[in-house]
Protein backbone atom coordinates (compact mmCIF):
# COMPACT_ATOMS: atom_id res chain seq x y z
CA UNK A 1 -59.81 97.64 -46.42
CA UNK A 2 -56.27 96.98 -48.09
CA UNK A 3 -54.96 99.11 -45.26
CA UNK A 4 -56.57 97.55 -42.33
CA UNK A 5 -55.47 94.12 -43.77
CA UNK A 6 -51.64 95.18 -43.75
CA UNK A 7 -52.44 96.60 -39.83
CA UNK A 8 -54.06 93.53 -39.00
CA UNK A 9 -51.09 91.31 -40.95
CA UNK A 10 -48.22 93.59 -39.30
CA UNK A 11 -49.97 93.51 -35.58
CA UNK A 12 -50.45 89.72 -36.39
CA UNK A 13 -46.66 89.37 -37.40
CA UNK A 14 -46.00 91.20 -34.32
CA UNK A 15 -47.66 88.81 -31.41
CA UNK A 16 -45.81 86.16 -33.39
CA UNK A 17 -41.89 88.04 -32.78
CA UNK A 18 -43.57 88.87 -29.72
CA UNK A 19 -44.67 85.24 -28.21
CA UNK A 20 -40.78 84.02 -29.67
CA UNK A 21 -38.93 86.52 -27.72
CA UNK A 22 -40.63 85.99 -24.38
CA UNK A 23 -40.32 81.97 -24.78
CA UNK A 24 -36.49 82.45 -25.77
CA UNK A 25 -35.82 84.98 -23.46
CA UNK A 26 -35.20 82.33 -20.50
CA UNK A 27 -32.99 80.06 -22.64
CA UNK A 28 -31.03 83.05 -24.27
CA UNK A 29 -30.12 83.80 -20.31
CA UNK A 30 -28.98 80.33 -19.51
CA UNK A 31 -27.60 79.17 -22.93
CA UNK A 32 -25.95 82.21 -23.53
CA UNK A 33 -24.69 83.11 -20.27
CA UNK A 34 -23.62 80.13 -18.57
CA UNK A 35 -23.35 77.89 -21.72
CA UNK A 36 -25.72 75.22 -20.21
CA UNK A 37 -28.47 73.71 -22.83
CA UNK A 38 -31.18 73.66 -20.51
CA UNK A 39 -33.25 70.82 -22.32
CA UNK A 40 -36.02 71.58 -19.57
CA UNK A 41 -36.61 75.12 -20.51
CA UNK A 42 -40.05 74.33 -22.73
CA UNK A 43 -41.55 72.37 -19.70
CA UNK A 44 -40.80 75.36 -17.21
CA UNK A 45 -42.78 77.10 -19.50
CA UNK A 46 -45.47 74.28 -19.37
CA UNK A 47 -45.20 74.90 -15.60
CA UNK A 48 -46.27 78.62 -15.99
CA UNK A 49 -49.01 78.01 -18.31
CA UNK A 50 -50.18 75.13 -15.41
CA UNK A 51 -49.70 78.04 -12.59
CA UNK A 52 -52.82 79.87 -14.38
CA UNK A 53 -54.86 76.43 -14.48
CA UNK A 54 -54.34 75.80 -10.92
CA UNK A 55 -55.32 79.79 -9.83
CA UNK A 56 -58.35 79.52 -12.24
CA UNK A 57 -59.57 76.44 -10.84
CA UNK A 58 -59.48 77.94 -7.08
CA UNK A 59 -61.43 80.81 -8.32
CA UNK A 60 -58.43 83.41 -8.45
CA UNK A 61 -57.59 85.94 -11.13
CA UNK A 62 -54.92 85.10 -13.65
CA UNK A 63 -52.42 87.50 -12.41
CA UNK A 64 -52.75 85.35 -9.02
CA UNK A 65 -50.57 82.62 -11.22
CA UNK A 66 -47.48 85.08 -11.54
CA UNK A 67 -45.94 85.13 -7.71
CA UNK A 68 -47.21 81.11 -7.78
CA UNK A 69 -45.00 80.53 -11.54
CA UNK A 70 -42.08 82.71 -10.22
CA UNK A 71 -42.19 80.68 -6.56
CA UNK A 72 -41.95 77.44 -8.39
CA UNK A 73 -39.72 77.95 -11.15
CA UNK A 74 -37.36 79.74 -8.88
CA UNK A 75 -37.29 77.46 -6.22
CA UNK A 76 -36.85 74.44 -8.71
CA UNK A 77 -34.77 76.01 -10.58
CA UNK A 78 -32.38 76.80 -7.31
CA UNK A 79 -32.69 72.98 -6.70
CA UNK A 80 -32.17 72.18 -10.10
CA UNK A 81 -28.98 74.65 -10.50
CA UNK A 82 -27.40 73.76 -6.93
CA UNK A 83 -27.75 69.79 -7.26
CA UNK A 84 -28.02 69.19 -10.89
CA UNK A 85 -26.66 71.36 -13.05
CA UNK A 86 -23.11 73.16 -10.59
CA UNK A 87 -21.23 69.32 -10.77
CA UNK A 88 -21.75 69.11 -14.83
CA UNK A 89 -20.90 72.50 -15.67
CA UNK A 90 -17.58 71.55 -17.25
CA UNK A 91 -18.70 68.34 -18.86
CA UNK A 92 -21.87 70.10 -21.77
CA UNK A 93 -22.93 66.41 -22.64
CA UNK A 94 -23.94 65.30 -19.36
CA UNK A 95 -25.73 68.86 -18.95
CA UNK A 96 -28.04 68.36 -21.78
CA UNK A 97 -28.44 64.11 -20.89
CA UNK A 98 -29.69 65.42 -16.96
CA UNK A 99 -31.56 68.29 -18.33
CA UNK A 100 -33.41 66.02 -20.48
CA UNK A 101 -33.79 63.98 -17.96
CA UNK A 102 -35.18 66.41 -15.86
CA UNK A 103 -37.96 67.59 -18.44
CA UNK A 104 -39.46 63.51 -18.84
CA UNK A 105 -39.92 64.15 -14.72
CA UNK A 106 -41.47 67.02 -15.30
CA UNK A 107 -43.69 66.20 -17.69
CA UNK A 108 -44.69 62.53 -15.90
CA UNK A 109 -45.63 64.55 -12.80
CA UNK A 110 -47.88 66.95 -14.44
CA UNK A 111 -49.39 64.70 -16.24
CA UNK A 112 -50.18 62.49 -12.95
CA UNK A 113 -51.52 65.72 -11.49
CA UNK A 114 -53.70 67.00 -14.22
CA UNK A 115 -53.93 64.53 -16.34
CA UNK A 116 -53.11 64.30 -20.60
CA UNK A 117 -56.03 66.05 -21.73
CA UNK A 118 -55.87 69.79 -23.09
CA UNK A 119 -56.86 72.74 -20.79
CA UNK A 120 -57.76 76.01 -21.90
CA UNK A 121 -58.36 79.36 -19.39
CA UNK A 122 -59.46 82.40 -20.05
CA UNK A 123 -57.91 86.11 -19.43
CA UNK A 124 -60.34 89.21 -18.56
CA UNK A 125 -59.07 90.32 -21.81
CA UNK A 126 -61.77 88.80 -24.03
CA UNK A 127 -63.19 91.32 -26.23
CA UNK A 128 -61.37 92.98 -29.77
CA UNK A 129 -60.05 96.36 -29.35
CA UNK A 130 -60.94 98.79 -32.55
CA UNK A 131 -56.77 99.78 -33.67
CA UNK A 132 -56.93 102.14 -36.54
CA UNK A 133 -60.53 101.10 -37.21
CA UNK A 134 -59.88 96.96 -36.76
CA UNK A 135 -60.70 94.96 -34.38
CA UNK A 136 -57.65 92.88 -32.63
CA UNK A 137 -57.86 90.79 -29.64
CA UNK A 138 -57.33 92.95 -26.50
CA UNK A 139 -54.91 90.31 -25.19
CA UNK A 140 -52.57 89.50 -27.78
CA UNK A 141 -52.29 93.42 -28.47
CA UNK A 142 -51.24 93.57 -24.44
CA UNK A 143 -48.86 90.79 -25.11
CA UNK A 144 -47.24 93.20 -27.57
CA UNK A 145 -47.02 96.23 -25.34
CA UNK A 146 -45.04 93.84 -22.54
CA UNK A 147 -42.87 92.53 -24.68
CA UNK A 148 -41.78 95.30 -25.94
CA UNK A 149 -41.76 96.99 -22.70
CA UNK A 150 -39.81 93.57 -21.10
CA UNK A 151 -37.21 93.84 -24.00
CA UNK A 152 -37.00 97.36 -23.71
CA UNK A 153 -35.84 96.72 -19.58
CA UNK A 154 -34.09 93.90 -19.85
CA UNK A 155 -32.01 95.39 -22.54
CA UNK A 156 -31.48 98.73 -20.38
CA UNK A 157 -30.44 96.50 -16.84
CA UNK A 158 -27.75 94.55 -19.41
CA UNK A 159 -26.12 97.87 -20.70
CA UNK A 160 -26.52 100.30 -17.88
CA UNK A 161 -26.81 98.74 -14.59
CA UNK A 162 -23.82 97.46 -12.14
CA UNK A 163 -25.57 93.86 -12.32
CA UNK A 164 -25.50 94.26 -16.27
CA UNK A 165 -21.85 94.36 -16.25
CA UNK A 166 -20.80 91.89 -13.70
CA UNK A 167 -22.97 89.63 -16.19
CA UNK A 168 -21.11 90.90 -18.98
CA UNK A 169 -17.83 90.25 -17.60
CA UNK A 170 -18.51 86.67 -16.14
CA UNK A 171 -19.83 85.96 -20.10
CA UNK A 172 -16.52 87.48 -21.67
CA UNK A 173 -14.45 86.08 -19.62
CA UNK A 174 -14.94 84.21 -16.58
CA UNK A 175 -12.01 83.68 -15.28
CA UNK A 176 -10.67 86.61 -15.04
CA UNK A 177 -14.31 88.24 -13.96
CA UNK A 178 -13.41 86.06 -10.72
CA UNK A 179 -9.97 87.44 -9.98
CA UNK A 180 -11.58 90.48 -9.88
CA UNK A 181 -13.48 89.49 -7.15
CA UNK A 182 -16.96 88.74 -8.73
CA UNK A 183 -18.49 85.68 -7.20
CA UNK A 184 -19.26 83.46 -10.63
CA UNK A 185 -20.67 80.69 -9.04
CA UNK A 186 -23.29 82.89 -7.46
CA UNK A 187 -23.82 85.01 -10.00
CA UNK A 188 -24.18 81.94 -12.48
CA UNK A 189 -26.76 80.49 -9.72
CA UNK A 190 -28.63 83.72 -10.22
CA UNK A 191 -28.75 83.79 -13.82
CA UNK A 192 -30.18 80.15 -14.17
CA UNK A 193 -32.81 80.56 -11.59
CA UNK A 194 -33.89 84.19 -13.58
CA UNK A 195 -33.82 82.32 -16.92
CA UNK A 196 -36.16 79.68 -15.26
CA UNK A 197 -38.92 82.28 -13.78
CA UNK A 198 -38.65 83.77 -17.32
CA UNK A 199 -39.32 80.89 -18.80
CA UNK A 200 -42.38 80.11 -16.25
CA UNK A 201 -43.72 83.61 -16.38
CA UNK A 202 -44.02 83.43 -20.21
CA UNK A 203 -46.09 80.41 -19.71
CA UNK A 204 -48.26 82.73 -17.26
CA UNK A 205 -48.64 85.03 -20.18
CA UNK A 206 -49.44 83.06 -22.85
CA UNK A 207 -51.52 79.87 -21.21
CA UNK A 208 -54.66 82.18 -21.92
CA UNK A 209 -53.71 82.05 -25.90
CA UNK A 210 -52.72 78.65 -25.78
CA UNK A 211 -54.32 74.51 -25.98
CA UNK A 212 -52.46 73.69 -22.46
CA UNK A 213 -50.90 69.71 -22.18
CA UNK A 214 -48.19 68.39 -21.25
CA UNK A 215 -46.17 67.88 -23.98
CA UNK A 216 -46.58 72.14 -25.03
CA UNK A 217 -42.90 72.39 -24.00
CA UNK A 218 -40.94 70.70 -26.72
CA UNK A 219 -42.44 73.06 -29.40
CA UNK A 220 -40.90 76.22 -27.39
CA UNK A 221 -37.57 74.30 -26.59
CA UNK A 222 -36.94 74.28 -30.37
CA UNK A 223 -37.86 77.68 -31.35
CA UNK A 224 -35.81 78.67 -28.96
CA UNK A 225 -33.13 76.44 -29.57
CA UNK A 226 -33.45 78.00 -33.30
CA UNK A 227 -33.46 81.61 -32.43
CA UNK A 228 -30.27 81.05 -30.55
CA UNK A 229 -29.05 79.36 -33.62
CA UNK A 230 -29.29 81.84 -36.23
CA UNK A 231 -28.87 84.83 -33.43
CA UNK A 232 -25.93 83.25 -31.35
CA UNK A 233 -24.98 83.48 -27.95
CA UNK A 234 -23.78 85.90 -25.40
CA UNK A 235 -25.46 88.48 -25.95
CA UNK A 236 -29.12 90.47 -26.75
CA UNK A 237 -28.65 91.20 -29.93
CA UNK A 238 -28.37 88.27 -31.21
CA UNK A 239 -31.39 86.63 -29.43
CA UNK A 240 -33.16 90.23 -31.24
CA UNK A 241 -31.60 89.61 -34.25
CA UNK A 242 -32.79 85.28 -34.03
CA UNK A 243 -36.50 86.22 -33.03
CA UNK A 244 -36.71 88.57 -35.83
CA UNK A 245 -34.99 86.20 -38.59
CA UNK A 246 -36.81 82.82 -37.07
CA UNK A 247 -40.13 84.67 -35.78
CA UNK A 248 -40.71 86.81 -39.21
CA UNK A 249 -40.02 83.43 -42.16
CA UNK A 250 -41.64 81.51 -39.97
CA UNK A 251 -44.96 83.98 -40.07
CA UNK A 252 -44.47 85.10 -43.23
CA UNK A 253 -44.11 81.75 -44.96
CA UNK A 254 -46.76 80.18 -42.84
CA UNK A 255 -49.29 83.24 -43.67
CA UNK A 256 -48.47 82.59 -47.68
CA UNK A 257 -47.71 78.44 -48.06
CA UNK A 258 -49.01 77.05 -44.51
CA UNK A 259 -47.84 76.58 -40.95
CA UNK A 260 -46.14 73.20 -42.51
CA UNK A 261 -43.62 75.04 -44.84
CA UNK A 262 -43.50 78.15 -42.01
CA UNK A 263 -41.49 75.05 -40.16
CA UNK A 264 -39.69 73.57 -43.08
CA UNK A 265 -38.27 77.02 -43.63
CA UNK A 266 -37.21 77.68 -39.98
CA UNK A 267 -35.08 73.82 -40.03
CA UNK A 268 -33.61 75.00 -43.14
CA UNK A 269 -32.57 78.44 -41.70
CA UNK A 270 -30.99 76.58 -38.72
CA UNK A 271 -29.05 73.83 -40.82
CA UNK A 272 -27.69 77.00 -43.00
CA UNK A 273 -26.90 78.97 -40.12
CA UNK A 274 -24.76 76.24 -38.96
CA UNK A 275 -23.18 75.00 -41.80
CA UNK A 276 -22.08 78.48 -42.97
CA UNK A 277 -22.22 80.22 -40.01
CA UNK A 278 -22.41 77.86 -36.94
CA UNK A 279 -21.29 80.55 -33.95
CA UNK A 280 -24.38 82.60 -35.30
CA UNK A 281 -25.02 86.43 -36.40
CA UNK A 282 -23.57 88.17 -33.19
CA UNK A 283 -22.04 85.38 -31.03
CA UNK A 284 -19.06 86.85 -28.96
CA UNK A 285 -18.04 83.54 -29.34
């Protein structure tokens, strides 16, 4: 029994790293990358998590709400990037004051669409799965596997592909990424509208697990803001190294003293982290 409790404890520790890396994942692209503090990023999540409402309610599968989450975040987040965000990208103040902006809108005009009240849906997923002789919910335990697996790739395309190192470069130094011919300003347009569909498509994948409203958005906006935080900017590692600092006190001290002090702990992490250490763990900044 005392070893199925640690399994279940471990896997449970694990969709909670898990569920943190896939919600920071989008910010971590646009914070990191381009610098921008995309105060919207929690309510394109909301956005994915509504993409699976709106399938379920026509009678469609959930994985119908993917290609609909990636075809609105990326679209808005083209719009967004093009009109919005390409005029303020020297001035970081009025960034996060239009971003912010942005995220009220967002929120008003879901709410006039589907109202205030919490939504719930339901993945084919249902039943436990016996793991090691316990029973685990099938679709948390998938949530696992893809994380892992979307880590895993994402990690690979930053260190080994041609589009990896163009990113690279624009990040180390952009000015000099551009005299060598690299188009920034596309490339920058890319990486916000990718960090957008992340952020939607983690919605997607965790609307099933979730109470869906919305107001879900401002709860992922500061884990992530956290992660990035203690991990720092620039690069994966330190988004790694953030979900695993942020993601394990939180779970830990929540599992022992209550989800209260798991949050108490995490705000005192971040004020540490950037009193003594404000550029982060692994920051190439």
């Amino acid at each position: 029994m005392l070893d199925g409790n640690i399994l279940l404890h471990g896997l449970n520790l694990a969709y909670e790293l898990a569920t943190l890396a896939l919600t920071t994942l989008g910010l971590a692209i646009v914070f990191g990358l381009l610098g921008v503090m995309n105060m919207a990023h929690g309510e394109f999540v909301m956005l994915g998590a509504y993409s699976v409402v709106t399938v379920q309610k026509l009678g469609l599968p959930l994985a119908a709400a993917i290609p609909l989450a990636v075809l609105v975040c990326g679209a808005l987040g083209y719009v967004v990037e093009r009109w919005l965000i390409r005029p303020l990208y020297s001035r970081p103040f009025d960034t996060l004051l239009a971003t912010w902006a942005l995220a009220m809108l967002l929120r008003k005009l879901v709410e006039a669409v589907f109202g205030r009240e919490y939504r719930n849906v339901e993945s084919s997923l249902g039943e436990p799965v016996a793991v090691f002789g316990s029973q685990y919910p099938a679709y948390r335990l998938a949530l696992i596997v893809l994380a892992l697996v979307v880590m895993a790739g994402l990690f690979l395309w930053y260190r080994r592909s041609a589009a990896g190192l163009r990113v690279r470069a624009m990040t180390a130094n952009p000015v000099l990424a551009q005299a060598l011919g690299i188009n920034t300003r596309r490339l920058a347009s890319q990486a916000f509208v990718i960090g957008v569909v992340f952020a939607g498509l983690s919605g997607v994948l965790l609307a099933p697990l979730i109470r869906i409203e919305p107001g879900i958005g401002v709860d992922y906006l500061l884990d992530a803001f956290f992660v990035l935080v203690v991990g720092g900017l620039g690069t994966l590692g330190g988004m790694f190294g953030g979900v695993g600092i942020i993601g394990g006190s939180q779970a830990i001290t929540s599992s022992v003293a209550g989800q209260t002090s798991g949050y108490a702990v995490v705000l005192m992490l971040s004020i540490l982290f950037l009193w003594l250490k404000p550029n982060g763990l692994f920051s190439r900044r």
